[in-house]
Protein backbone atom coordinates (compact mmCIF):
# COMPACT_ATOMS: atom_id res chain seq x y z
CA UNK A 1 6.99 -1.04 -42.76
CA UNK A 2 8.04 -2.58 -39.80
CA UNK A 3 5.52 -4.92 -37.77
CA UNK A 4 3.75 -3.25 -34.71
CA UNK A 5 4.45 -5.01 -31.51
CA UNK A 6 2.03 -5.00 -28.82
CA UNK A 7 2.11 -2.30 -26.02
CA UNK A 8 3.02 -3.77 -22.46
CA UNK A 9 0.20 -3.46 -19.84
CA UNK A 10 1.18 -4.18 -15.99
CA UNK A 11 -0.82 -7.28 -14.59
CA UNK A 12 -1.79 -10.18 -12.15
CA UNK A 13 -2.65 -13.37 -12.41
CA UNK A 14 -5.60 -14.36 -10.65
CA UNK A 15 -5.90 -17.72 -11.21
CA UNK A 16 -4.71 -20.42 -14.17
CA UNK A 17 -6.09 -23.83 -15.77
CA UNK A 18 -4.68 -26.39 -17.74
CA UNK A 19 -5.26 -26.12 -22.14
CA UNK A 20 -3.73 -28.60 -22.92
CA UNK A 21 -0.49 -30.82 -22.42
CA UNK A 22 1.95 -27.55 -22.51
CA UNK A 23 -0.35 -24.55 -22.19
CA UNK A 24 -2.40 -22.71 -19.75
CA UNK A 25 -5.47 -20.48 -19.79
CA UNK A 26 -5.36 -17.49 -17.56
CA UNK A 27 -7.47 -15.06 -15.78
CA UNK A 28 -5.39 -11.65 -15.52
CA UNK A 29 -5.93 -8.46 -14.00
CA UNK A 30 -4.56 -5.91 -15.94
CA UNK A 31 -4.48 -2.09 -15.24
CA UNK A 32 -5.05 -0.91 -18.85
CA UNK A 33 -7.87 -3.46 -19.80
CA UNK A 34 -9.00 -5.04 -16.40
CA UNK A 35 -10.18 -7.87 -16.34
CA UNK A 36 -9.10 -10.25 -19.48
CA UNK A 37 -9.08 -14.63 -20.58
CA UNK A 38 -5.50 -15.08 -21.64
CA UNK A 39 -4.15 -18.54 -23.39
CA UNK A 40 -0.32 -18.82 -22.50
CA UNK A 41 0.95 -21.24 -25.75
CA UNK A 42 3.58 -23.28 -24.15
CA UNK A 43 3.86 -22.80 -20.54
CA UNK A 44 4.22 -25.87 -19.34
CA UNK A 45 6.82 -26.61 -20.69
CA UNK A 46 10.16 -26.41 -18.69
CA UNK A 47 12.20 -24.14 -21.03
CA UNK A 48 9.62 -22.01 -21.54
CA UNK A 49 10.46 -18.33 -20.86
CA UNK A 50 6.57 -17.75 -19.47
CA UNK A 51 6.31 -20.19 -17.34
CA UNK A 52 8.94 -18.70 -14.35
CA UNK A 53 6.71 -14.89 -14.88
CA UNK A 54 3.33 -16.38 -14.26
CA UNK A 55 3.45 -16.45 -11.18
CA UNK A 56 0.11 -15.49 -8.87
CA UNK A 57 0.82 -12.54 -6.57
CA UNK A 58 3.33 -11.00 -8.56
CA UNK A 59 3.27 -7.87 -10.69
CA UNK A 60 4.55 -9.07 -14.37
CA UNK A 61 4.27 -7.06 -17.77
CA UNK A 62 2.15 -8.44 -20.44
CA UNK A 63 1.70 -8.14 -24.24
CA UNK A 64 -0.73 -9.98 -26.12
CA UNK A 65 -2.61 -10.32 -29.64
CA UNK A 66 -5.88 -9.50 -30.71
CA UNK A 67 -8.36 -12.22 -30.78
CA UNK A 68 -9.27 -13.15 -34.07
CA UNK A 69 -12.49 -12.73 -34.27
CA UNK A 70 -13.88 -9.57 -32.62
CA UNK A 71 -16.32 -10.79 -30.67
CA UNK A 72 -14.10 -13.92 -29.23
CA UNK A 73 -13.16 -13.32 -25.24
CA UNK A 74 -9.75 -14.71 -25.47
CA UNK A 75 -6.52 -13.56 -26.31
CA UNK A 76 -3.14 -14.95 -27.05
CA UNK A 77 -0.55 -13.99 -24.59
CA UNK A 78 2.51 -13.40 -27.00
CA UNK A 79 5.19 -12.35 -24.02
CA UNK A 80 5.30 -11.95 -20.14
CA UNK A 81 8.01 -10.52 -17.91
CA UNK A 82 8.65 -10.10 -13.92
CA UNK A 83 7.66 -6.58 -12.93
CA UNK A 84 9.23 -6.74 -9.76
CA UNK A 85 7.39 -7.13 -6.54
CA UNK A 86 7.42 -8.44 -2.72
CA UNK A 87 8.00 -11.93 -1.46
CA UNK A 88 5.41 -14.53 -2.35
CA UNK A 89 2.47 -15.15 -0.32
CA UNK A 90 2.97 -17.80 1.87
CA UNK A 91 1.01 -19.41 5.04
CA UNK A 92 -2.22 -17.20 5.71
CA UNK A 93 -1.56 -14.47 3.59
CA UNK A 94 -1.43 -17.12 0.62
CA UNK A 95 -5.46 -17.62 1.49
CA UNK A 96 -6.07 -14.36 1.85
CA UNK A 97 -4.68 -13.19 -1.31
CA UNK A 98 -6.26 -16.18 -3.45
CA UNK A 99 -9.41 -14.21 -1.35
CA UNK A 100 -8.69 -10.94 -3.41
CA UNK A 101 -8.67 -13.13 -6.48
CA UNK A 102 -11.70 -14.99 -5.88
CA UNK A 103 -13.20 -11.59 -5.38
CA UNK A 104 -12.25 -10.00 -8.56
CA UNK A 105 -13.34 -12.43 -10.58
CA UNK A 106 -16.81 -12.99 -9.31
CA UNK A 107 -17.10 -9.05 -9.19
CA UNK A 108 -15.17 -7.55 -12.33
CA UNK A 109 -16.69 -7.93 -15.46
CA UNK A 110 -14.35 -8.68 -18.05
CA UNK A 111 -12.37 -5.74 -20.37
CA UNK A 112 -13.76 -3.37 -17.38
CA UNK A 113 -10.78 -0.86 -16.94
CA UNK A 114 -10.03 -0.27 -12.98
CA UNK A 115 -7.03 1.02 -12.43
CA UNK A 116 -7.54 2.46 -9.50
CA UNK A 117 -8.61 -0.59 -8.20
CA UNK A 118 -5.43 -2.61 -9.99
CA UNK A 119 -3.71 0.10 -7.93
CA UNK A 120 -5.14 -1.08 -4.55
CA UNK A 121 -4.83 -4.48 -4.90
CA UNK A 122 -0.81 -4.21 -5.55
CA UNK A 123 -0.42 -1.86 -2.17
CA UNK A 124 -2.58 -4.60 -0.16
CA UNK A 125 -0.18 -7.47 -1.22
CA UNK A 126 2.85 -6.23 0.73
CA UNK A 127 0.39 -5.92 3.61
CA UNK A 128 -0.90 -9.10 3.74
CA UNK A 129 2.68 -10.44 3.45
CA UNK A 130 3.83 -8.82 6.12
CA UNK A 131 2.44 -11.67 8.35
CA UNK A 132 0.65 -9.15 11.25
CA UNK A 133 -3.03 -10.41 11.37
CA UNK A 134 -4.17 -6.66 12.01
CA UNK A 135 -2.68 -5.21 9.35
CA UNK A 136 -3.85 -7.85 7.08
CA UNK A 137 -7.12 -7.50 8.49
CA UNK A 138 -7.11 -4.26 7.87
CA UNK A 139 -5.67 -4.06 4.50
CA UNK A 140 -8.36 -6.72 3.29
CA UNK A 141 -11.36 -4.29 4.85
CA UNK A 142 -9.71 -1.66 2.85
CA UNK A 143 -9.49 -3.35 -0.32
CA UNK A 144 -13.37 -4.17 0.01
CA UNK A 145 -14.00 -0.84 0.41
CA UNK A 146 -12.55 -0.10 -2.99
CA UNK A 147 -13.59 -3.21 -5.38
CA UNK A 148 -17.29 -2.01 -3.97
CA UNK A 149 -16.80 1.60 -4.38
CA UNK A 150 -15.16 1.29 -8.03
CA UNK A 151 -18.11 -1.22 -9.15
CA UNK A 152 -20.57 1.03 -7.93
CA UNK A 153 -22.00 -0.77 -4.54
CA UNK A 154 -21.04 0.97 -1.84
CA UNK A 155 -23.26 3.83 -0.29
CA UNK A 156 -21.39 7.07 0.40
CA UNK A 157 -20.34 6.25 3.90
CA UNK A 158 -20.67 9.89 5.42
CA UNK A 159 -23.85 10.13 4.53
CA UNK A 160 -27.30 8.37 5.74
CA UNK A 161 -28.76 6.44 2.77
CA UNK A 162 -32.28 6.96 3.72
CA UNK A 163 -31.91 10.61 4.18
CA UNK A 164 -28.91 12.41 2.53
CA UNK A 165 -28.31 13.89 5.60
CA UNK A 166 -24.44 14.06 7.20
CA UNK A 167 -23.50 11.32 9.87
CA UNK A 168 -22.64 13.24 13.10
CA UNK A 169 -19.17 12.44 14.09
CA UNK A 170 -20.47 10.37 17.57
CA UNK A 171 -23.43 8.85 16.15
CA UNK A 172 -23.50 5.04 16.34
CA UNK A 173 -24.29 3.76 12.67
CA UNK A 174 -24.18 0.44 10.76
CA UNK A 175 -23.78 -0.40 6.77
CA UNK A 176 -26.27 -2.92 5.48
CA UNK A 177 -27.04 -4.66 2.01
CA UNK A 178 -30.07 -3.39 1.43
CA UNK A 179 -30.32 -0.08 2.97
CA UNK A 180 -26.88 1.36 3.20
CA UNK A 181 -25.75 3.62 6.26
CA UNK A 182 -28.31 3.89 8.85
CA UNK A 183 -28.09 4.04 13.24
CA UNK A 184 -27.16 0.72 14.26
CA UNK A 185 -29.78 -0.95 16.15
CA UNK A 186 -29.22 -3.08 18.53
CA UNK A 187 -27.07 -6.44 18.38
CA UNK A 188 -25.02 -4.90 15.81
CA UNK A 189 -21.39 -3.83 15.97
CA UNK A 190 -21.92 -0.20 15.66
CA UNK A 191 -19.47 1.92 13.34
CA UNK A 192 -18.95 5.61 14.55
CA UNK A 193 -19.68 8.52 12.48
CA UNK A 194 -16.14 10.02 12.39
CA UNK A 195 -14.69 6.83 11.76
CA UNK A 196 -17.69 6.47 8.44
CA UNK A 197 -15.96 10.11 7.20
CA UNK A 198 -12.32 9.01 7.89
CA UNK A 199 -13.04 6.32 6.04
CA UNK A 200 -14.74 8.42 2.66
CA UNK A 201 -12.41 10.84 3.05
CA UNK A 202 -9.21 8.45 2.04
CA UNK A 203 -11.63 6.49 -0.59
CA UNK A 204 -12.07 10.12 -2.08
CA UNK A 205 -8.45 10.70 -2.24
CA UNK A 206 -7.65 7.71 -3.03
CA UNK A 207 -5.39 7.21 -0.28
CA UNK A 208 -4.48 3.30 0.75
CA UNK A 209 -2.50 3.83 3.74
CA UNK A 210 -5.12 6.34 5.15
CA UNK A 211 -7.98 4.16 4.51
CA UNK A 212 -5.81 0.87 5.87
CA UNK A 213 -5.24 3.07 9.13
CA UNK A 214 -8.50 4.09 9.71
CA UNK A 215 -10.06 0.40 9.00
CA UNK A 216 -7.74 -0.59 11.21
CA UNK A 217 -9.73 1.33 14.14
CA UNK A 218 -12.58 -0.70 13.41
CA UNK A 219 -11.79 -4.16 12.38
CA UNK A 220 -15.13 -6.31 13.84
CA UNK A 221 -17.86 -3.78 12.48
CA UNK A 222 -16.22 -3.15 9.46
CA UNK A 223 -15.96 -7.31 8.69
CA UNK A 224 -19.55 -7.94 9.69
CA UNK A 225 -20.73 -5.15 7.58
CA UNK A 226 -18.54 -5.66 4.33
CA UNK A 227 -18.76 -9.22 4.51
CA UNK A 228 -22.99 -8.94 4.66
CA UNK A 229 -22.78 -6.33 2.15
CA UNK A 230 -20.50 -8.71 -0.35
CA UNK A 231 -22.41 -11.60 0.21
CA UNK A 232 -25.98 -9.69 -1.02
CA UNK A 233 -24.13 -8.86 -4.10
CA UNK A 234 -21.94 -11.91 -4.82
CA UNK A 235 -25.29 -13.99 -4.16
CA UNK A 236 -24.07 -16.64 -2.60
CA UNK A 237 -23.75 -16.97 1.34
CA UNK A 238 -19.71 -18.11 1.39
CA UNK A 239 -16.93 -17.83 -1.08
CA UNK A 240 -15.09 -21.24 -2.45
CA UNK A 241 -11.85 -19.76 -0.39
CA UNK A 242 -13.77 -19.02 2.60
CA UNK A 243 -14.77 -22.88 2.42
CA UNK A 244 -11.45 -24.10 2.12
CA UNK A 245 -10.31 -22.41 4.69
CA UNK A 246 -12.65 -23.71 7.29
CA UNK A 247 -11.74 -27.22 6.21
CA UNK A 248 -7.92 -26.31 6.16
CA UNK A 249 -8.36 -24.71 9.62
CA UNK A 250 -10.65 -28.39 11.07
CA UNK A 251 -7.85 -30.22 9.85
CA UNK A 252 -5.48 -28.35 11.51
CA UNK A 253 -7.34 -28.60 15.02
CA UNK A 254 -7.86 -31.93 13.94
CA UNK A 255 -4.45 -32.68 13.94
CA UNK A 256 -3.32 -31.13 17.38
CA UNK A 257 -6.20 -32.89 19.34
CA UNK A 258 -4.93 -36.13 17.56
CA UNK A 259 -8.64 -36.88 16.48
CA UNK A 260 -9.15 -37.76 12.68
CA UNK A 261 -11.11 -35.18 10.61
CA UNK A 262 -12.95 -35.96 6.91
CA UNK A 263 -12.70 -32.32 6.16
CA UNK A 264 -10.60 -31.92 2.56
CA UNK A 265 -9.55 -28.58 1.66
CA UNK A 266 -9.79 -28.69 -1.89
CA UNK A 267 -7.68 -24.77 -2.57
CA UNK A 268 -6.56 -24.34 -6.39
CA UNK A 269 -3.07 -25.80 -6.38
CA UNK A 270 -0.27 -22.71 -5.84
CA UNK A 271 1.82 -22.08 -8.62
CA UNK A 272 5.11 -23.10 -8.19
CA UNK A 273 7.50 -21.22 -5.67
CA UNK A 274 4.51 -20.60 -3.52
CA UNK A 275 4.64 -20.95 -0.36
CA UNK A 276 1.73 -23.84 1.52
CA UNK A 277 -0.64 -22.78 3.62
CA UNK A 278 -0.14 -22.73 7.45
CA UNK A 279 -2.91 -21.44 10.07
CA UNK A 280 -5.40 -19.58 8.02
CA UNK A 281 -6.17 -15.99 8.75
CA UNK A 282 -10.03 -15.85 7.96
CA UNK A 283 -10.87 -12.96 5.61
C-alpha cells in the first residue's frame, strides 16, 4: 500500500528562532489547526527548498508529521510552498503586521482552530500594505475586533453589558475591560450607538471590508477602547512591538534634531526579503 502523505493546510508564519546550525523552529498560524510549534530540518541552509517559502507575511502551504509522542507540542515540518500573496511588508506596515503576530501568539492557544480568524488576518495584510495610515488604522481596529470576538472577549457591541438592553442609535457609549458597553462618561472618547451596531452587524456576517469601513468612522474611540480592553486581557500594560516602536520612532526624532538618543529598538530580525522599518505607524 502506498505511503499516506500529509494533507496541505494554508498558513503564516508568525515568528521563527534558530535550532540549531541549519534549522529553525517556527510559530505558524494555520487555518485547519491554528495555532501550531513547527521545527523546519534544514532551513538554513542555502539550497534548501524551505528556506525561500518561510517567509513572515506571506500565505504558504504546509504539510507536516505527527509528533512522535502524542502528547509532544512539536511537529516536523516535512514540506512548505508559496501560496501566493501581496508585496511584503515593508516600512510601518512591517511593525504593524509583526503587531498582528505578537497578538496571536500571546492570545491563541495552541491547536485552537480559527479559521475565521486565519481568514481576517490574510484580508488585513493587503491593507496594511497599502501604505494609507487610515486604512491601516482601520484594518488593525478591525482585526481586534475579531481575534477578541473569536476568543470569546468581546461584549456584544449592540447591546449594554449591564443591562441587555439595545444601544439607541444616538446614544454616546464607551467599551471597557471590565464592564463592557456602557454610556461614556465623561473624558472618554465616546462611540455612537449606530456606529456599536454597524460594527456587530459586519462581525456577525463576517464581513471584513464592512467592518474595516465602519472602524474607519471611528478610529480614536475605537483605539482607546480596544487597546484598554487588550491590555486587561493580555495582562501586561504594553506589547514587546509597541516598545520597539517607541524606541525606533526616538531614534528617528533623534536623528532629525541631530541630538544623540540611547534608545535601541531591539524588533525580531525580518526574514530575508523584508523590507526595514521606516516611520512607525503606532498600532
Amino acid at each position: 500500500m502506498a505511503a499516506r502523505h500529509p494533507a496541505a493546510m494554508a498558513a503564516y508564519v508568525l515568528h521563527r528562532w534558530d535550532w540549531s546550525e541549519s534549522s529553525l523552529i517556527l510559530d505558524v498560524f494555520t487555518r485547519d489547526q491554528g495555532r501550531l510549534t513547527v521545527v523546519a530540518k534544514g532551513a538554513k541552509r542555502p539550497y534548501s527548498q524551505l528556506r525561500a517559502a518561510l517567509l513572515p507575511f506571506q500565505r504558504i502551504s504546509v504539510s507536516m508529521g505527527r509528533p512522535r509522542e502524542e502528547a509532544a507540542e512539536i511537529h516536523t515540518l516535512r514540506g512548505a510552498e508559496w501560496a501566493g500573496g501581496g508585496p511584503m511588508l515593508g516600512g510601518a506596515a512591517l511593525f504593524s503586521g509583526f503587531y498582528l503576530n505578537e497578538l496571536l501568539m500571546k492570545l491563541l492557544a495552541r491547536h485552537d482552530a480559527h479559521p475565521r480568524l486565519f481568514d481576517a488576518y490574510a484580508a488585513t495584510l493587503p491593507a496594511l500594505a497599502a501604505g494609507h495610515d487610515a486604512l491601516s488604522q482601520a484594518a488593525l481596529r478591525a482585526f481586534e475586533l475579531v481575534l477578541l470576538q473569536e476568543i470569546g472577549l468581546l461584549p456584544q457591541l449592540d447591546l449594554h453589558t449591564a443591562t441587555l438592553q439595545p444601544v439607541g442609535d444616538d446614544e454616546a457609549c464607551a467599551l471597557r475591560p471590565e464592564s463592557g458597553v456602557g454610556p461614556a462618561n465623561h473624558g472618554e472618547l465616546p462611540l455612537r450607538g449606530a456606529l456599536l451596531q454597524r460594527l456587530q452587524a459586519a462581525l456577525d456576517a463576517g464581513d471584513m471590508p464592512a467592518l474595516q469601513a465602519a472602524c474607519a468612522e471611528a478610529l480614536a474611540p475605537l483605539k482607546q477602547g480596544l487597546r484598554a480592553l487588550l491590555h486587561y486581557h493580555l495582562g501586561s500594560p504594553r506589547l514587546r512591538t509597541r516598545e520597539v516602536m517607541i524606541d525606533a520612532q526616538q531614534l528617528l526624532e533623534g536623528a532629525a534634531r541631530g541630538a544623540p538618543t540611547s534608545a535601541t529598538p531591539t524588533t525580531p530580525a525580518p526574514a530575508p526579503g523584508v523590507g526595514s522599518a521606516a516611520v512607525p505607524v503606532r498600532p
